[in-house]
Protein backbone atom coordinates (compact mmCIF):
# COMPACT_ATOMS: atom_id res chain seq x y z
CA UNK A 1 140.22 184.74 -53.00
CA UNK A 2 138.19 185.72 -56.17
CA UNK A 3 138.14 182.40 -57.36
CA UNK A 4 137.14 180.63 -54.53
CA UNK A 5 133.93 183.26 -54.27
CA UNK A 6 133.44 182.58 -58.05
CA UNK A 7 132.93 178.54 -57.31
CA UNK A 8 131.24 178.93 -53.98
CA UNK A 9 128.88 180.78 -56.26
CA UNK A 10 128.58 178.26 -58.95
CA UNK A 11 128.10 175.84 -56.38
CA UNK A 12 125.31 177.55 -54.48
CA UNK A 13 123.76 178.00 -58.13
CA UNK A 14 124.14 174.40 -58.91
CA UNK A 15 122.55 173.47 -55.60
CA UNK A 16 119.37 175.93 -56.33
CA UNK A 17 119.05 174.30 -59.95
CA UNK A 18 119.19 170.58 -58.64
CA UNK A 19 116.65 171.89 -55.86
CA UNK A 20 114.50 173.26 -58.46
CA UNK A 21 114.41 170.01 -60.79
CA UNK A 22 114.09 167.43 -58.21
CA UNK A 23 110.48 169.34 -56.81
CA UNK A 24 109.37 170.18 -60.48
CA UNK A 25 107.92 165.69 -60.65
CA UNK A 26 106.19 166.86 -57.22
CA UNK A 27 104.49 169.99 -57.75
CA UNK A 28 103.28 168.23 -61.26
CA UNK A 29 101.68 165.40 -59.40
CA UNK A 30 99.64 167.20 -57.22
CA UNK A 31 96.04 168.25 -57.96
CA UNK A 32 95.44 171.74 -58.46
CA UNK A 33 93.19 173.49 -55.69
CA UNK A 34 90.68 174.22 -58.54
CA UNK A 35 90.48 171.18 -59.64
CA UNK A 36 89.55 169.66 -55.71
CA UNK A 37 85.99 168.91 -56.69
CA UNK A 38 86.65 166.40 -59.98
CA UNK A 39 85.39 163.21 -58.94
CA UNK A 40 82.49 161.24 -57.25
CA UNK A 41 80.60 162.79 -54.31
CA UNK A 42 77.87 160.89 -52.03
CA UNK A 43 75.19 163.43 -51.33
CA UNK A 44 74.45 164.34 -47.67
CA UNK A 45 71.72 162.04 -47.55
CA UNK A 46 73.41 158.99 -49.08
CA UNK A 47 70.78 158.82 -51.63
CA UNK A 48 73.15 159.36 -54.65
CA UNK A 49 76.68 159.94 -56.21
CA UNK A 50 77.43 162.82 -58.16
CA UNK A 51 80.17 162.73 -60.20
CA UNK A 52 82.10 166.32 -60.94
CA UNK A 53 84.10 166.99 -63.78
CA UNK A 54 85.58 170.16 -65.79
CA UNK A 55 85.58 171.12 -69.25
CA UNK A 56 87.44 174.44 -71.02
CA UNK A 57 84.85 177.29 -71.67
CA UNK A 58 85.49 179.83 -74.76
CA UNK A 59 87.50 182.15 -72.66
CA UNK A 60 90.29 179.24 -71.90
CA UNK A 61 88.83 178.80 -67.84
CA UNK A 62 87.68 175.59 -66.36
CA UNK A 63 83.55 174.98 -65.64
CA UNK A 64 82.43 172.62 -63.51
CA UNK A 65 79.77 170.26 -63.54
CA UNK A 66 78.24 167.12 -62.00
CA UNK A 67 75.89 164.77 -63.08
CA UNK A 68 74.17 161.76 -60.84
CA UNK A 69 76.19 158.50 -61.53
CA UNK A 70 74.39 156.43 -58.66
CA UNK A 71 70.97 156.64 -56.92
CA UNK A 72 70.66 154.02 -53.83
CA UNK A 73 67.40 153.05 -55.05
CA UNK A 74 66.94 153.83 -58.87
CA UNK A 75 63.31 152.05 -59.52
CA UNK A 76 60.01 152.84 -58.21
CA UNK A 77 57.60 150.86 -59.28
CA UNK A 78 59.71 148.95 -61.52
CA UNK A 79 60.61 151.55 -63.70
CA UNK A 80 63.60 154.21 -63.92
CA UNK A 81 63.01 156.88 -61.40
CA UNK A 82 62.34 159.69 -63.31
CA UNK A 83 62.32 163.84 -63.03
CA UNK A 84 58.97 163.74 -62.54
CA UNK A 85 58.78 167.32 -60.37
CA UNK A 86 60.81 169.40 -63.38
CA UNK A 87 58.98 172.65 -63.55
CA UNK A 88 59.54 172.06 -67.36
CA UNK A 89 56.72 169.43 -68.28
CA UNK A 90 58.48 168.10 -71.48
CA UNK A 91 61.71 166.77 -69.42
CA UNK A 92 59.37 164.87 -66.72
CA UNK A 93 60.12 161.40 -68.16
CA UNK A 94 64.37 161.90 -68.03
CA UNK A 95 65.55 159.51 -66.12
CA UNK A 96 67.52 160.79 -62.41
CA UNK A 97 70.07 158.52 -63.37
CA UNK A 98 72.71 161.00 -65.24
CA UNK A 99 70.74 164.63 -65.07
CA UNK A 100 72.88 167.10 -64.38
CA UNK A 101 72.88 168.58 -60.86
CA UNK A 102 75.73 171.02 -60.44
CA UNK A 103 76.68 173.12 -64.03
CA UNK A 104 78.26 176.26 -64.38
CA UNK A 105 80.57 176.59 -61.27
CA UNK A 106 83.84 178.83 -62.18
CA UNK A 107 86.65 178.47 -59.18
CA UNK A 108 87.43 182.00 -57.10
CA UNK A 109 89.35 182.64 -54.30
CA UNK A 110 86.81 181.23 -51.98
CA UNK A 111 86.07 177.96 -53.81
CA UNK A 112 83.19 177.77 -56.77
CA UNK A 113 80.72 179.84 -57.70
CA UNK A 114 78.04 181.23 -60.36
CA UNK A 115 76.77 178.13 -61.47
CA UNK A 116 73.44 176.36 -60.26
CA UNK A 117 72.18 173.25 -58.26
CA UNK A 118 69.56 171.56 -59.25
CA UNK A 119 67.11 169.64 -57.07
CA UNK A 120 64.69 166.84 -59.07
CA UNK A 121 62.80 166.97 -55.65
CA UNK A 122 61.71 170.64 -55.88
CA UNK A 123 62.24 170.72 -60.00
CA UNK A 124 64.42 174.01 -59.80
CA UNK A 125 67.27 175.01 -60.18
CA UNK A 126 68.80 177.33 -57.38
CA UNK A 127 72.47 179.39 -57.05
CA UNK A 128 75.45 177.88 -54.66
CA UNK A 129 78.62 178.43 -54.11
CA UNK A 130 81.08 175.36 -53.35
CA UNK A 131 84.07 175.47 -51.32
CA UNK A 132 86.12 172.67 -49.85
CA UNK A 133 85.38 172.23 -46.03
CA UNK A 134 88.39 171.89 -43.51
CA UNK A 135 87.78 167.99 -43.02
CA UNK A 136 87.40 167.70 -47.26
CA UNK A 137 83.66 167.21 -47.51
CA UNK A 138 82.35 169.44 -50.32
CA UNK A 139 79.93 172.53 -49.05
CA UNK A 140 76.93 173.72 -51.01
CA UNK A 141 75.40 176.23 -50.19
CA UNK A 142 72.23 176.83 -52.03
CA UNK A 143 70.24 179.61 -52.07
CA UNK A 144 66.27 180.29 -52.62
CA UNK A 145 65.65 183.69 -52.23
CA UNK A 146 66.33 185.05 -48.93
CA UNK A 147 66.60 181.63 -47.58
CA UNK A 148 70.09 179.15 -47.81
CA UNK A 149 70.79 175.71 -46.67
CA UNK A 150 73.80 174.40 -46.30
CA UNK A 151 74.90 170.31 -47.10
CA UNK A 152 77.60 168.71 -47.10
CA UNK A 153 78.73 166.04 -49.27
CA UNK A 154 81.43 163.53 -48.85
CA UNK A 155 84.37 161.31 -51.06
């Protein structure tokens, strides 16, 4: 009777090994839930693609970024539209075309936060936080002052 325990055992222990290996290719495929906002968002208003990526800060974490990869119309005049509204004169004449919008966002447990948005239409730079909304569009919400607004940007 001992022995038959003994390779009922084994065998359980064999299944639970073969069960382990044959989900460790799965669970390395899919994307980590910090890593949900890396790639190309349209903004709310269709007017431009951001594209969000991560890089390794000091400490080891990821940081997360996102600079404007697309504007739907990127002349006026027949020139480059520029960042002609920055509060800081000496970076009017940068180009829209690859200024970084989002830097600084750390994930948490509620999605991103601590990092900045900034808008070349008001020429600031406000706080957000970022989370992941229930039908995948990505959810800024920016704040100025005691005032937020909310937007909501899509794949």
């Amino acid at each position: 009777m001992g022995d038959r325990i003994g390779c009922t055992v084994k065998r359980l222990a064999g299944v639970l090994v073969m069960t382990v290996v044959a989900w460790l290719p799965v669970a390395g495929q899919a994307a980590t839930p910090q890593d949900a906002i890396v790639g190309t968002w349209l903004t709310d208003d269709g007017a431009s693609k951001v594209d969000v990526s991560a890089t390794k800060a000091a400490d080891g974490s990821s940081v997360y970024a996102g600079k404007v990869s697309w504007l739907k119309e990127p002349m006026r005049d027949g020139k480059p539209l520029r960042d002609v509204n920055n509060a800081d004169t000496g970076l009017r004449e940068r180009p829209i075309l690859g200024i970084e919008i989002l830097s600084g966002f750390k994930a948490t447990a509620a999605g991103w936060s601590g990092g900045t948005v900034y808008s070349p239409r008001a020429g600031k730079s406000f706080p957000a936080d970022l989370s992941i909304a229930p039908d995948g569009r990505l959810q800024l919400k920016v704040k100025a002052g005691i005032m937020s607004k909310t937007d909501y940007w899509t794949r």
